[in-house]
N, C-alpha and C. Protein backbone atom coordinates (compact mmCIF):
# COMPACT_ATOMS: atom_id res chain seq x y z
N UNK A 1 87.13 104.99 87.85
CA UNK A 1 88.14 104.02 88.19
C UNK A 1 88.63 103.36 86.90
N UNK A 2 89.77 103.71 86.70
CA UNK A 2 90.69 102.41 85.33
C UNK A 2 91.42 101.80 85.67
N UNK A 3 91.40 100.58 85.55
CA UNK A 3 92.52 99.50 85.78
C UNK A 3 93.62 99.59 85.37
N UNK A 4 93.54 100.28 84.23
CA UNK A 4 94.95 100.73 83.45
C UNK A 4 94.93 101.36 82.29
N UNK A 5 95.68 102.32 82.15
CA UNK A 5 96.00 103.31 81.29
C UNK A 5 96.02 103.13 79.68
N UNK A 6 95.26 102.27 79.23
CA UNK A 6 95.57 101.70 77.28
C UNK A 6 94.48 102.50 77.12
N UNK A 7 94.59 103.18 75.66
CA UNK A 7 93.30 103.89 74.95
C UNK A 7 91.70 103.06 74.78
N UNK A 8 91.75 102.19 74.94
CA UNK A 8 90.36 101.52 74.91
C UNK A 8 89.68 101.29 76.42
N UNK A 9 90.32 101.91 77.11
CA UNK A 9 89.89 101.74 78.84
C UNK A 9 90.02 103.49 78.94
N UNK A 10 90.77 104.54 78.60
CA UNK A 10 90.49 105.54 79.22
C UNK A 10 89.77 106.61 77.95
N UNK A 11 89.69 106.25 76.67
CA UNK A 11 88.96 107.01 76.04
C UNK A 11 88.16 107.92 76.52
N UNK A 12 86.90 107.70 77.18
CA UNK A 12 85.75 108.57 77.64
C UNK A 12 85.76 108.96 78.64
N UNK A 13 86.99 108.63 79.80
CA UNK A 13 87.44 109.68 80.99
C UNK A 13 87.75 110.70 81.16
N UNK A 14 88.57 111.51 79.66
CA UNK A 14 88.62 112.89 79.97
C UNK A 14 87.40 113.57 79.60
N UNK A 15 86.29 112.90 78.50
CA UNK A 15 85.02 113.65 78.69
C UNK A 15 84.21 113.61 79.91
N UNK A 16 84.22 112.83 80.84
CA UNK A 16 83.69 112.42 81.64
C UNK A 16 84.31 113.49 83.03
N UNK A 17 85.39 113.28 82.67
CA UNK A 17 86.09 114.34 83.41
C UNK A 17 85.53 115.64 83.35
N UNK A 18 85.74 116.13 81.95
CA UNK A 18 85.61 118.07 81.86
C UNK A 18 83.83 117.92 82.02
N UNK A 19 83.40 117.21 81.91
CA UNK A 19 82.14 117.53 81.46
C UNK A 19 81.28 117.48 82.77
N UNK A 20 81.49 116.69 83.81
CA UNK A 20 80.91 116.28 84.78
C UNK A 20 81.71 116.75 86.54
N UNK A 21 82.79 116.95 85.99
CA UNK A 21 83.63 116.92 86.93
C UNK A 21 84.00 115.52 87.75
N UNK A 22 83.67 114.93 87.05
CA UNK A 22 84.56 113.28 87.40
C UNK A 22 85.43 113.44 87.66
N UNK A 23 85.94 112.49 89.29
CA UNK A 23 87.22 112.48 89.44
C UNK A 23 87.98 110.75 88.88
N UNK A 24 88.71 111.34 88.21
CA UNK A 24 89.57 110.10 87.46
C UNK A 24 90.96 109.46 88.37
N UNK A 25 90.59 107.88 88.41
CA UNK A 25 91.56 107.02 89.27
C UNK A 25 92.55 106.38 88.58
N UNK A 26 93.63 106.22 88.64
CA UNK A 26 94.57 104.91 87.93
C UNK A 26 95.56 104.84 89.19
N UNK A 27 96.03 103.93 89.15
CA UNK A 27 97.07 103.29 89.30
C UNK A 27 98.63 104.05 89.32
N UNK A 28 99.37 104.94 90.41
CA UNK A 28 100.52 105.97 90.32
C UNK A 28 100.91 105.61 89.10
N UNK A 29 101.71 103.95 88.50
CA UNK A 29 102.70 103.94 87.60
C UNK A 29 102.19 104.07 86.47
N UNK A 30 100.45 104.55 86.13
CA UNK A 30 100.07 104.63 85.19
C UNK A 30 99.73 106.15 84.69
N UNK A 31 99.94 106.66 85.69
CA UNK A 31 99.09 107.89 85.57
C UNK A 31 99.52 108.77 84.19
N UNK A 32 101.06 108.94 84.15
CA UNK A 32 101.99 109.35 82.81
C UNK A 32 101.47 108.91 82.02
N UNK A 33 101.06 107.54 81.63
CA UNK A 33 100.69 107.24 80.41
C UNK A 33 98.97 107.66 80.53
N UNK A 34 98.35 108.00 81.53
CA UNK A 34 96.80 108.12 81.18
C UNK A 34 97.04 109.39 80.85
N UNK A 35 97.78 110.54 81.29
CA UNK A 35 97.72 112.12 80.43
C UNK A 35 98.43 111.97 79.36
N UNK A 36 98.64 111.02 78.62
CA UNK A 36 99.57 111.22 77.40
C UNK A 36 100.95 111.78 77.40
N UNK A 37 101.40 112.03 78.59
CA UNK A 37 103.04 112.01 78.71
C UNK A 37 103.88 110.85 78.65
N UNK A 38 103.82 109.98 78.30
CA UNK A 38 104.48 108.38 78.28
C UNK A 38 103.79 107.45 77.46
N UNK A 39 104.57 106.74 76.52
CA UNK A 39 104.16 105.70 75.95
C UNK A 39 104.26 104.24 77.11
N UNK A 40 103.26 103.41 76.25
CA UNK A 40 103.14 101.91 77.29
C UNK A 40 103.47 101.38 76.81
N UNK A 41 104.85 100.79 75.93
CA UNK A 41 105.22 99.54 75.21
C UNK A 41 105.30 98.42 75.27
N UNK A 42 104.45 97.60 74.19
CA UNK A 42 104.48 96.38 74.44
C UNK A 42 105.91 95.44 74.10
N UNK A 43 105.87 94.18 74.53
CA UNK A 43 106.82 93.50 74.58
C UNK A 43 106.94 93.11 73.53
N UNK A 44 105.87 92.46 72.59
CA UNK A 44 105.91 92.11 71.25
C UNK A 44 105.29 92.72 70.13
N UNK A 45 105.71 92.23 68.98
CA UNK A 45 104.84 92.71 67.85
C UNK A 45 103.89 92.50 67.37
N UNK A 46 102.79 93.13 67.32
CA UNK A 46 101.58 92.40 66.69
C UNK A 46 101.18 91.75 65.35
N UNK A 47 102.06 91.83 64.55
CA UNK A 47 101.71 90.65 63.12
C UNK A 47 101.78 89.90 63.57
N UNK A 48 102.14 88.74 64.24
CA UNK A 48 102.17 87.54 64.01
C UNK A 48 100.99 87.08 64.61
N UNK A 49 99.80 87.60 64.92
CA UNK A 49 98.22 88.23 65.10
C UNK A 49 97.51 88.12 64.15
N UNK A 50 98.14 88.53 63.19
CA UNK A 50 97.19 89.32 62.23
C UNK A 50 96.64 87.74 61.01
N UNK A 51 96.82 86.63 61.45
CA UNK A 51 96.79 85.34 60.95
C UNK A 51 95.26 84.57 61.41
N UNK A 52 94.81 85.98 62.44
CA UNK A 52 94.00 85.15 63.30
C UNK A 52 92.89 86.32 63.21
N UNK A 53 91.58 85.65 62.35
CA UNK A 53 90.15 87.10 62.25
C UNK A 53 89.93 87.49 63.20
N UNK A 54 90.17 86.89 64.17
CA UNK A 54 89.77 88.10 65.83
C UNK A 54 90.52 89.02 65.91
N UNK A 55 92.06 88.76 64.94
CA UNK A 55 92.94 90.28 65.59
C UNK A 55 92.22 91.21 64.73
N UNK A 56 91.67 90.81 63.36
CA UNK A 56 91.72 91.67 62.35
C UNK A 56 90.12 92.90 62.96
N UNK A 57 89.05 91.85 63.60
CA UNK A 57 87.72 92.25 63.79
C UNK A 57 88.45 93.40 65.07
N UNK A 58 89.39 92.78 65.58
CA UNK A 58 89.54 93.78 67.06
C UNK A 58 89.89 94.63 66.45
N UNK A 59 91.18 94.95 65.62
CA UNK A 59 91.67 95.56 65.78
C UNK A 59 90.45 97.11 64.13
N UNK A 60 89.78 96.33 63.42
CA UNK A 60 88.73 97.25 62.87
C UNK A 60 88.06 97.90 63.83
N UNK A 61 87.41 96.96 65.05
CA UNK A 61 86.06 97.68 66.06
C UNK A 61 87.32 98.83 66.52
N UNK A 62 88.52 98.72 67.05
CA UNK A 62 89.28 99.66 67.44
C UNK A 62 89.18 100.89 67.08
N UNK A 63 89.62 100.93 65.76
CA UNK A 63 89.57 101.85 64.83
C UNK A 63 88.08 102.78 64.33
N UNK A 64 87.05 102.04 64.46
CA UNK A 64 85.88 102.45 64.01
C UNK A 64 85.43 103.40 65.09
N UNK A 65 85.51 102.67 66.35
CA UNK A 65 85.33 103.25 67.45
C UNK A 65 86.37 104.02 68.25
N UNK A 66 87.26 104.27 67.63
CA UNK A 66 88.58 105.64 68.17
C UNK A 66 88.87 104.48 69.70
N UNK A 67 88.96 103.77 69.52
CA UNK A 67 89.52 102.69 70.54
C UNK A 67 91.36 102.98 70.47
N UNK A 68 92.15 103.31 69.54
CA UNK A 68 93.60 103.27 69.16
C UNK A 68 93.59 105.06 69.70
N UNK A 69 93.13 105.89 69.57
CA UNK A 69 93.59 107.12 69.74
C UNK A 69 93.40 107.67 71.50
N UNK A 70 94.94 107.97 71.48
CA UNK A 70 94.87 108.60 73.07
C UNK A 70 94.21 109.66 73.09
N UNK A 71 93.65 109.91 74.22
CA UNK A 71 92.44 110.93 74.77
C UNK A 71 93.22 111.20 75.82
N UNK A 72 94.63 112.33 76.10
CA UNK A 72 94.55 112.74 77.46
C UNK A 72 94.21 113.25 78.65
N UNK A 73 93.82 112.70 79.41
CA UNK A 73 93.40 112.52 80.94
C UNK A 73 94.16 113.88 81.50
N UNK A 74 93.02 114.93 81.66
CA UNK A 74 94.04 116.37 81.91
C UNK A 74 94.38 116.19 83.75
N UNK A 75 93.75 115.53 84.27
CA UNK A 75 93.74 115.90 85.68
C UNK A 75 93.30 114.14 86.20
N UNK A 76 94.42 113.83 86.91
CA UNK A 76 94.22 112.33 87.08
C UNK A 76 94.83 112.07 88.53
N UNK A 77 93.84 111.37 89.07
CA UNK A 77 94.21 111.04 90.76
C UNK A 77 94.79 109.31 90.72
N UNK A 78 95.88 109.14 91.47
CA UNK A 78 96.35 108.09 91.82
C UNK A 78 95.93 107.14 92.79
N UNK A 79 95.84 106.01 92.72
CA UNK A 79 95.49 105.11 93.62
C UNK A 79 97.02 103.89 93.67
N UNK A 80 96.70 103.57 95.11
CA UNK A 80 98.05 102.61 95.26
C UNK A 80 97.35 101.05 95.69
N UNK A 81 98.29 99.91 95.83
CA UNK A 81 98.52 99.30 95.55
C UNK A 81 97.76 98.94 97.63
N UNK A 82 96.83 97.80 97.32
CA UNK A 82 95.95 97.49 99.10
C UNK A 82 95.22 98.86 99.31
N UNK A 83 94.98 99.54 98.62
CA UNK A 83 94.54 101.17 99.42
C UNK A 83 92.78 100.15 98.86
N UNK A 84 91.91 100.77 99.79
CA UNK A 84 90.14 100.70 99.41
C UNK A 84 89.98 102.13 99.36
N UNK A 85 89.38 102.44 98.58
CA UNK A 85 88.93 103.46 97.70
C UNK A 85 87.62 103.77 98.57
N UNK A 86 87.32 105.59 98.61
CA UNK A 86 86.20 106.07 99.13
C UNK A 86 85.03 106.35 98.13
N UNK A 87 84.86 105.30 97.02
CA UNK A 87 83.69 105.43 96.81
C UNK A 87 82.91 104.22 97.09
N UNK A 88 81.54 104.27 95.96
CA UNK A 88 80.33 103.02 96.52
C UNK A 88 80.98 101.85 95.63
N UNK A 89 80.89 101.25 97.10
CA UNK A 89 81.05 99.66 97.32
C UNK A 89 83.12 99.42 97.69
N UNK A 90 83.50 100.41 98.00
CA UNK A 90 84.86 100.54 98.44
C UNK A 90 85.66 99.51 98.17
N UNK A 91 85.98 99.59 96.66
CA UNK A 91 87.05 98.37 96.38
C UNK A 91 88.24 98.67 96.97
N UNK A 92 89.01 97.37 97.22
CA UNK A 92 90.57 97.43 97.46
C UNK A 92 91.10 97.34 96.17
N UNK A 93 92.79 98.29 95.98
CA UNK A 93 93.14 98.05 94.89
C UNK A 93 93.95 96.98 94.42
N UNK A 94 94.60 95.81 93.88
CA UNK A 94 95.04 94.59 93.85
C UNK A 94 96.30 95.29 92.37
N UNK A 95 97.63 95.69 92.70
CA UNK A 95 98.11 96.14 91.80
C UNK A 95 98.81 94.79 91.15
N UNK A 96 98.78 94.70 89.92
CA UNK A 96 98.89 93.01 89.33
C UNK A 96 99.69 93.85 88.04
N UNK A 97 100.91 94.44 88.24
CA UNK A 97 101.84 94.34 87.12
C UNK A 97 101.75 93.93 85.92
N UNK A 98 102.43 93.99 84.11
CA UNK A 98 102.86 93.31 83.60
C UNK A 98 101.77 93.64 82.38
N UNK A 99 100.69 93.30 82.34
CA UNK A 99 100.10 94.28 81.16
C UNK A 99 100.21 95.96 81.16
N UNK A 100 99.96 96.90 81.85
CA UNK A 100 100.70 97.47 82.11
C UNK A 100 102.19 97.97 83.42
N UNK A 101 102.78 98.73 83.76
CA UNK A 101 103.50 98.97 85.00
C UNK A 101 102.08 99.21 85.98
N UNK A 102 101.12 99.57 85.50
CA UNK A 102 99.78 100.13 87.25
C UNK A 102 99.05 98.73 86.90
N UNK A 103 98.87 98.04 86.02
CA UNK A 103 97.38 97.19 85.83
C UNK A 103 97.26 96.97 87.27
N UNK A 104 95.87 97.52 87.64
CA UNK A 104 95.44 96.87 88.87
C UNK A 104 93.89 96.46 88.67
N UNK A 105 93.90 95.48 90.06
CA UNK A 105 92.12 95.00 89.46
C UNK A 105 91.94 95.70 91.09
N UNK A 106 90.27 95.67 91.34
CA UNK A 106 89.55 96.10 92.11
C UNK A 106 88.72 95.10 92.60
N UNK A 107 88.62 94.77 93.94
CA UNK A 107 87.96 94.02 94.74
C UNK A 107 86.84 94.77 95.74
N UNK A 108 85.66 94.50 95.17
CA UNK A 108 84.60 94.64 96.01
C UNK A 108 83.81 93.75 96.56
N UNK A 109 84.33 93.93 97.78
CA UNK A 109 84.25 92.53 98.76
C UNK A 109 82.85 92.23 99.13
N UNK A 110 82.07 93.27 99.41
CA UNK A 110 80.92 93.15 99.48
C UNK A 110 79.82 92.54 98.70
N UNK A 111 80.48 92.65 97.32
CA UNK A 111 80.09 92.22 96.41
C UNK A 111 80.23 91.03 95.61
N UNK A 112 81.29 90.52 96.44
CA UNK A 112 82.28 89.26 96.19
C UNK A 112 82.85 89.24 94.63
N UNK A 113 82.90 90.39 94.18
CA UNK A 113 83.45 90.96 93.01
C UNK A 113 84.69 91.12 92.33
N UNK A 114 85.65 90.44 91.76
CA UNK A 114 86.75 91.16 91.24
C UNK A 114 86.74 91.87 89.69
N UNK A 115 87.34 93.15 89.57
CA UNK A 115 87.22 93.64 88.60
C UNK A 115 89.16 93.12 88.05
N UNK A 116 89.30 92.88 87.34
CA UNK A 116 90.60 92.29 86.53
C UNK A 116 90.83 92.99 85.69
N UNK A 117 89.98 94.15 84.76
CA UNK A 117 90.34 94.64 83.61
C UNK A 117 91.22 93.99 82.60
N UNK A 118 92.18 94.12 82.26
CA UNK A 118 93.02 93.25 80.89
C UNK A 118 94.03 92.45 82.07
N UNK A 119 93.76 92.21 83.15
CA UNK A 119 95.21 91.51 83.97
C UNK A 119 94.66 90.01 84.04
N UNK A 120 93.58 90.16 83.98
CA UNK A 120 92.91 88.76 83.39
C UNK A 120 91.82 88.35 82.69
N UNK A 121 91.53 88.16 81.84
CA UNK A 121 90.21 87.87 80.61
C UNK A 121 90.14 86.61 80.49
N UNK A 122 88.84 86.95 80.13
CA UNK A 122 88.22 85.62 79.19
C UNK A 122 88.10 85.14 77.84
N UNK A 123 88.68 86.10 77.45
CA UNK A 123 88.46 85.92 75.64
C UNK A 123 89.96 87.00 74.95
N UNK A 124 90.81 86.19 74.33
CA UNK A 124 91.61 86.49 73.98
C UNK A 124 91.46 87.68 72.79
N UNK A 125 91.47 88.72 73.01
CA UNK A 125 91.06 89.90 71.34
C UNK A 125 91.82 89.74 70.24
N UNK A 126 92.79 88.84 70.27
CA UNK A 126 93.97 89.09 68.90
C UNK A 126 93.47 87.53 68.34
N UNK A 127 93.49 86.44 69.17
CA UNK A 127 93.52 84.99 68.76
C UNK A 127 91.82 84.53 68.93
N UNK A 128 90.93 85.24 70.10
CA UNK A 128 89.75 84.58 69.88
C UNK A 128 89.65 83.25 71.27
N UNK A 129 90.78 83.14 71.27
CA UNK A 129 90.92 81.79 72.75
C UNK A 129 89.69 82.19 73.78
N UNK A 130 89.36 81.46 74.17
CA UNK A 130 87.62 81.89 75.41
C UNK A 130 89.02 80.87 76.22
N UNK A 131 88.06 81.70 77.89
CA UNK A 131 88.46 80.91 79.44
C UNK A 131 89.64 82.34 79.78
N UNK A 132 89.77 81.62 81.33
CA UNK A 132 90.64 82.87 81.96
C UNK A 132 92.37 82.65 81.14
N UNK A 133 92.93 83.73 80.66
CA UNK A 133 94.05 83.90 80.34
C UNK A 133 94.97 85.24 80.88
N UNK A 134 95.83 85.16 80.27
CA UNK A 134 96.31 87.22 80.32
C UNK A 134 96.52 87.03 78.95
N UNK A 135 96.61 88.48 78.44
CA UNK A 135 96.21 89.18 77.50
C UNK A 135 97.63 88.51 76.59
N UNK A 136 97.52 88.86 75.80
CA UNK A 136 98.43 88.30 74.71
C UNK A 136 99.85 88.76 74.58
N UNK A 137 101.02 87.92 74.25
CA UNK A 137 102.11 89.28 74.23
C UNK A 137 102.14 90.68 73.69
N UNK A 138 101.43 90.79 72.60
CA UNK A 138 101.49 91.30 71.86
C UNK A 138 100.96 93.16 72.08
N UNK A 139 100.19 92.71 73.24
CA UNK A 139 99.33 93.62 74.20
C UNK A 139 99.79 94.02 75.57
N UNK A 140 101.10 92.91 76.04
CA UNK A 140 101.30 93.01 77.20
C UNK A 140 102.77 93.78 77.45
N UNK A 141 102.94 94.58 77.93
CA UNK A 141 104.81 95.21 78.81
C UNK A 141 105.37 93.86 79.03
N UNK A 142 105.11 93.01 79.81
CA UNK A 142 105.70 92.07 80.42
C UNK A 142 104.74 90.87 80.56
N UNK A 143 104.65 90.07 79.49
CA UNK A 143 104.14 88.36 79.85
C UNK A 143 104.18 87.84 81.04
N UNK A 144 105.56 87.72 81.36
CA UNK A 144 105.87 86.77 82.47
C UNK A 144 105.17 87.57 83.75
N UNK A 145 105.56 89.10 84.11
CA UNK A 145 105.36 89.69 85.05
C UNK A 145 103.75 89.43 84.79
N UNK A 146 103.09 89.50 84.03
CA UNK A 146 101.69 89.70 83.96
C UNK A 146 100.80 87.85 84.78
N UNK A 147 101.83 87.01 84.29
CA UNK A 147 101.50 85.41 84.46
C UNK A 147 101.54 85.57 86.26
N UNK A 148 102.85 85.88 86.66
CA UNK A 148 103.42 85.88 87.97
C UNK A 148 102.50 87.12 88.47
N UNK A 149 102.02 87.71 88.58
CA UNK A 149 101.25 88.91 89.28
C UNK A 149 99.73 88.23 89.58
N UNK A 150 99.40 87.56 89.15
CA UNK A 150 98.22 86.26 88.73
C UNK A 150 97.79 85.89 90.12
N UNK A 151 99.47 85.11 90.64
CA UNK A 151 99.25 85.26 92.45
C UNK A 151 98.79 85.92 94.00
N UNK A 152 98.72 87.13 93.12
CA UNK A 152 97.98 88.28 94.12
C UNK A 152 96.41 87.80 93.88
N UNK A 153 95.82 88.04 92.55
CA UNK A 153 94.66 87.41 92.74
C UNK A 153 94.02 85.73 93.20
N UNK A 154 94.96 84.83 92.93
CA UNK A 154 94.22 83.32 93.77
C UNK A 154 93.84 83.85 95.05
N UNK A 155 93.94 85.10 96.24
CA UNK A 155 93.92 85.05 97.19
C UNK A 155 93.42 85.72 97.56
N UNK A 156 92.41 86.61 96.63
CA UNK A 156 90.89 87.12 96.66
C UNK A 156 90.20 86.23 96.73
N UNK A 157 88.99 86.47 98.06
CA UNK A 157 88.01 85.12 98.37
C UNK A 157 86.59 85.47 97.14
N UNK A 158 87.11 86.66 95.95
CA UNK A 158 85.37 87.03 94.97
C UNK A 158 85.18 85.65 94.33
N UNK A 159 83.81 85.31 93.87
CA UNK A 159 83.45 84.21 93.53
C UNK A 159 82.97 84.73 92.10
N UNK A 160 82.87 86.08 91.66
CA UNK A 160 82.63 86.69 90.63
C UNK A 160 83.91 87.56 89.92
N UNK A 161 84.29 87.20 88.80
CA UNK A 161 85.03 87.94 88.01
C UNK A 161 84.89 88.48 86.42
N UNK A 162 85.03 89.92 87.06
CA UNK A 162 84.57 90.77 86.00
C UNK A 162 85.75 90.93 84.78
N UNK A 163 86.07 90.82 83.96
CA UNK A 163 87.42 91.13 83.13
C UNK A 163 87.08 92.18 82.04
N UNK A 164 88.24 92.93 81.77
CA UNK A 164 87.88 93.90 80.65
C UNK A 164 87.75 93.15 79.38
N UNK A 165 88.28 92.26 78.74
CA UNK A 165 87.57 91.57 77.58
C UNK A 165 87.05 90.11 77.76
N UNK A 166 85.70 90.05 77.02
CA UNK A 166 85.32 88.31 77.59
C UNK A 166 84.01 88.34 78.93
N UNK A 167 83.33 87.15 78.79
CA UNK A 167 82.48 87.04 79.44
C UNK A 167 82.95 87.25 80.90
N UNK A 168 81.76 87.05 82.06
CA UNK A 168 82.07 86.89 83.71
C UNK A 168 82.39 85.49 83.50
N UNK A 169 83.28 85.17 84.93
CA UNK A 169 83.22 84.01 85.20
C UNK A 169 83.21 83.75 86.72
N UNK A 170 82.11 82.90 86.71
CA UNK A 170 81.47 82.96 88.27
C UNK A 170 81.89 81.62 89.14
N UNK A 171 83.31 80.86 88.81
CA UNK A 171 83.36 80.21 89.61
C UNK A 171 84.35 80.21 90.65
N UNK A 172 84.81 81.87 90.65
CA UNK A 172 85.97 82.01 91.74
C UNK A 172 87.28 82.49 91.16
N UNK A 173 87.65 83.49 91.89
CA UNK A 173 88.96 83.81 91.29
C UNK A 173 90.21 82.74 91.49
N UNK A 174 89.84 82.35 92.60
CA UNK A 174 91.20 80.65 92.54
C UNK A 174 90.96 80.13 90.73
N UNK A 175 90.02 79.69 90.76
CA UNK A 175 89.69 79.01 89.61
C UNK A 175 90.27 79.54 88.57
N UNK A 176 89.80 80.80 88.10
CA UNK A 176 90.28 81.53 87.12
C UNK A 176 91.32 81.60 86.83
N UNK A 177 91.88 81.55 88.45
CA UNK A 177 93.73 82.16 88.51
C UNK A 177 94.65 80.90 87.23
N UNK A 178 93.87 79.52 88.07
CA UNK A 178 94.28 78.31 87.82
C UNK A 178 93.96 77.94 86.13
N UNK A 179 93.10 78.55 85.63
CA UNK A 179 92.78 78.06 84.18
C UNK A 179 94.00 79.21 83.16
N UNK A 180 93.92 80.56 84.05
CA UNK A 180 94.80 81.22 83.11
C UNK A 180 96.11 80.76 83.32
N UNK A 181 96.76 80.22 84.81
CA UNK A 181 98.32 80.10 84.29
C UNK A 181 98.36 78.36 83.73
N UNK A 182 97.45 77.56 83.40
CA UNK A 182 96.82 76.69 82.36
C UNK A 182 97.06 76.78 81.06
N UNK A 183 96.60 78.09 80.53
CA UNK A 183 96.88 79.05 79.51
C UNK A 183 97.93 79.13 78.62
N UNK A 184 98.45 80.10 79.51
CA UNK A 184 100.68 80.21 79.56
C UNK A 184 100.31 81.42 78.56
N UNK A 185 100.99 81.54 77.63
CA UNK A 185 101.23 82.56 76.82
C UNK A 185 100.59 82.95 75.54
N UNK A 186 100.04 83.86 74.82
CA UNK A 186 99.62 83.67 73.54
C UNK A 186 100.23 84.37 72.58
């Protein structure tokens, strides 16, 4: 399962893929960009980042660790937008726009779980900011769409949220929702 299609989230899916026969999930509007047929452009430029040692440390661990290089995804299954998924612990998918066109998070209800991947974090990778935010312009397709998509999640009842960068934060996705559009932009 990927929340969304950026090289530091699908790196080890196509090994995972050929090697195991993993079946690989994204998001329809992502899928182009997880086989490397489509670029994901961001809205802004990243120097005006580069002022701040967290972009510089991110963007080294990136590099050290082939985090920047696409790995295409030869064979990739789509997931849509409310669908629950037939594997363990059957998340629903929560498609939340704007970091990428698919970013979606995953709700495992059972688990009182949300997975957010980059549609909402705790720790900013370019600036270093801790607490719930969205990802930075600099990282994001669409800011605003990414702020405004925010609303799908206040209305997950998980009391646990998982994010792709940054600690958990266990006091509710309302909460979270409420500290990131707090936030605003970085």
């Amino acid at each position: 399962m990927l929340t969304h299609a950026h090289a530091d989230h699908t790196g080890f899916a196509e090994r995972a893929r050929s090697n195991s026969s993993t079946r690989i999930w994204v998001h329809g509007n992502d899928v182009r960009t997880a086989k490397g047929s489509e670029a994901d452009p961001n809205e802004g430029p990243l120097g005006g980042y580069l002022r701040h040692a967290e972009a510089w440390r991110t963007l080294f661990g990136l590099l050290l660790h082939g985090g920047t290089r696409v790995i295409p995804i030869l064979d990739v299954s789509a997931f849509s937008d409310g669908e629950t998924l037939a594997i363990p612990g059957h998340p629903m998918v929560v498609h939340i726009p704007g970091h990428t066109d698919g970013m979606s998070a995953l709700y495992a209800a059972d688990r009182s779980a949300l997975f957010t991947g980059d549609g909402l974090v705790t720790r900013n990778p370019l600036t270093g900011r801790l607490g719930p935010q969205i990802m930075p312009r600099g990282l994001n397709r669409r800011s605003s769409q990414a702020l405004e998509s925010l609303g799908k999640l206040e209305r997950i009842p998980a009391k646990l949220v998982l994010p792709g960068h940054g600690e958990p934060w266990s006091d509710g996705a309302e909460s979270a929702v409420a500290a990131a559009r707090k936030s605003g932009f970085s």
